[in-house]
Protein backbone atom coordinates (compact mmCIF):
# COMPACT_ATOMS: atom_id res chain seq x y z
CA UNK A 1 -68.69 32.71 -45.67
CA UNK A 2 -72.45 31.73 -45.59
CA UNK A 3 -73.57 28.33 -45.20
CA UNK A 4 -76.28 26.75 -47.29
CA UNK A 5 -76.66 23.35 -45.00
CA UNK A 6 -78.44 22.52 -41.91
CA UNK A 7 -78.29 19.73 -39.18
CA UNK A 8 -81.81 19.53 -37.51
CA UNK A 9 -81.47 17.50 -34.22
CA UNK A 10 -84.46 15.56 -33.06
CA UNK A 11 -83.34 13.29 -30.81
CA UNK A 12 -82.29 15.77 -27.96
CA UNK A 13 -84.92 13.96 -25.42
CA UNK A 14 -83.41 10.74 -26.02
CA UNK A 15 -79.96 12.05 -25.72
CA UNK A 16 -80.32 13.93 -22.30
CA UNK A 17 -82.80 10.63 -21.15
CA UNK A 18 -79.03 8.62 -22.20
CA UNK A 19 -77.23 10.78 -20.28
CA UNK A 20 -79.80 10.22 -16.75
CA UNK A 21 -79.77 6.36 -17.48
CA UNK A 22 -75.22 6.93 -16.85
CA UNK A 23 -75.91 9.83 -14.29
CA UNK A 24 -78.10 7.14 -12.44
CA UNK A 25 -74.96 4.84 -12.57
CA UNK A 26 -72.68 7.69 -11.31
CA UNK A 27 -71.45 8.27 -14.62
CA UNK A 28 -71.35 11.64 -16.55
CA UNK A 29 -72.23 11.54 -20.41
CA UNK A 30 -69.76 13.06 -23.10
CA UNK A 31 -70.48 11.68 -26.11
CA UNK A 32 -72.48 9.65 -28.39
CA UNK A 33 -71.16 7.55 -31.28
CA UNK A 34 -73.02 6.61 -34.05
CA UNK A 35 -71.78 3.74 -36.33
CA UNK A 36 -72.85 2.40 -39.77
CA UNK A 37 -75.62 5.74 -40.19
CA UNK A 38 -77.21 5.46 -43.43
CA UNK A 39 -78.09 9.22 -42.99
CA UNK A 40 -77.04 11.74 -46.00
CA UNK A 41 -78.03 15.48 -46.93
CA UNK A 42 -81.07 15.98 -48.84
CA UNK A 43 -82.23 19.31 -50.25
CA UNK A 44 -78.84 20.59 -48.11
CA UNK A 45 -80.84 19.49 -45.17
CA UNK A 46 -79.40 16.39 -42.29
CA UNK A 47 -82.14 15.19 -40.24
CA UNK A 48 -81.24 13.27 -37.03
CA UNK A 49 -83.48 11.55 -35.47
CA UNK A 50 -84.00 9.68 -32.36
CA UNK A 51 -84.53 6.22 -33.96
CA UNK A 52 -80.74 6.69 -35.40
CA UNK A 53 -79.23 5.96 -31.81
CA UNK A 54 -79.77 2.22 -31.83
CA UNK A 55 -77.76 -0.94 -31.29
CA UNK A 56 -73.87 -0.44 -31.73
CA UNK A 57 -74.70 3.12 -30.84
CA UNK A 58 -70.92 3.86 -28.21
CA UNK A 59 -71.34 6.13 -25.24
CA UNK A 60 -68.50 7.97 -23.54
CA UNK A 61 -68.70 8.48 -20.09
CA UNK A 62 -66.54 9.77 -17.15
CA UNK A 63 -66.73 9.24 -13.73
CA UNK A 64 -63.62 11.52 -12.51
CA UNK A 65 -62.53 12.44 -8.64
CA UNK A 66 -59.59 14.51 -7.14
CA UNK A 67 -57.43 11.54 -7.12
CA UNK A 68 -58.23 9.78 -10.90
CA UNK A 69 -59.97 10.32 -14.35
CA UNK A 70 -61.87 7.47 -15.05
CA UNK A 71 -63.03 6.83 -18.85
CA UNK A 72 -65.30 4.37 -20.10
CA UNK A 73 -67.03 3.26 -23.42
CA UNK A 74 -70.29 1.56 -23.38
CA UNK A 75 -71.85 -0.26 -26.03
CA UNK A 76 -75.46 -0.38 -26.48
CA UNK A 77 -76.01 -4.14 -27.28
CA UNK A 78 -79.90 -4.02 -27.14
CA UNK A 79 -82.65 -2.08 -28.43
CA UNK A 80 -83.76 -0.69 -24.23
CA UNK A 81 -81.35 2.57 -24.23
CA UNK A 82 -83.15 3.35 -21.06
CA UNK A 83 -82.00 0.16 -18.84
CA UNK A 84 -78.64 0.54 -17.87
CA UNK A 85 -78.14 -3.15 -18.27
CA UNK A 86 -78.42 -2.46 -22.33
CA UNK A 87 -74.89 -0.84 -22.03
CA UNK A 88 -71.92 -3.63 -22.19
CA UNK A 89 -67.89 -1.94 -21.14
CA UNK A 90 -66.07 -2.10 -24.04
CA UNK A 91 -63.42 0.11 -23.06
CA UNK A 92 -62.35 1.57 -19.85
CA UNK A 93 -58.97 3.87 -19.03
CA UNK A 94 -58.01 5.35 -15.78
CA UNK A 95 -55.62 7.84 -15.06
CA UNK A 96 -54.28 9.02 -11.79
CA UNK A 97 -53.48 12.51 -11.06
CA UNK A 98 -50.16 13.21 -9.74
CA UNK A 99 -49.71 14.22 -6.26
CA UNK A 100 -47.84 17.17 -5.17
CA UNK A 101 -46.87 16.05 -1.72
CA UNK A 102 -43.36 13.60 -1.99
């Protein structure tokens, strides 16, 4: 089966400089969500650029140890990505791990 579209990526910078801004923090980066992306195929072509990741933009992050997984959602409510202080908690889940000793 051969595919006829591509997905260029052009905001890898920005993404891994995200992910720093959360390691700084303690926090490890998973994922980025992108909301309300007025972004379509043209000439079987998707361009992503770094200007896409703007306000609303939803970061996952983990900070996990032995003991608990720790998961968080942050919402970037300003237009500094790079100031940690742009990221509001939206969403935050922690799960312990079971111990084996009774």
């Amino acid at each position: 089966m051969k595919y006829d579209k591509k997905i260029n990526i052009f905001a890898v910078d920005k993404i891994i400089n995200i992910g720093k801004v959360f390691n700084n923090e303690g926090y490890e980066l998973g994922s980025l969500f992108i909301k309300d992306l007025d972004i379509a195929f043209k000439n079987k072509e998707l361009n992503f650029h770094s200007s896409d990741i703007s306000s609303g933009t939803v970061a996952y992050v983990t900070k996990n140890s032995d003991e608990k997984y720790h998961l968080l959602w942050f919402k970037l409510v300003g237009y500094d990505w790079s100031e940690f202080k742009s990221w509001k908690l939206i969403k935050e889940s922690i799960e312990y791990n079971e111990s084996k000793e009774v």
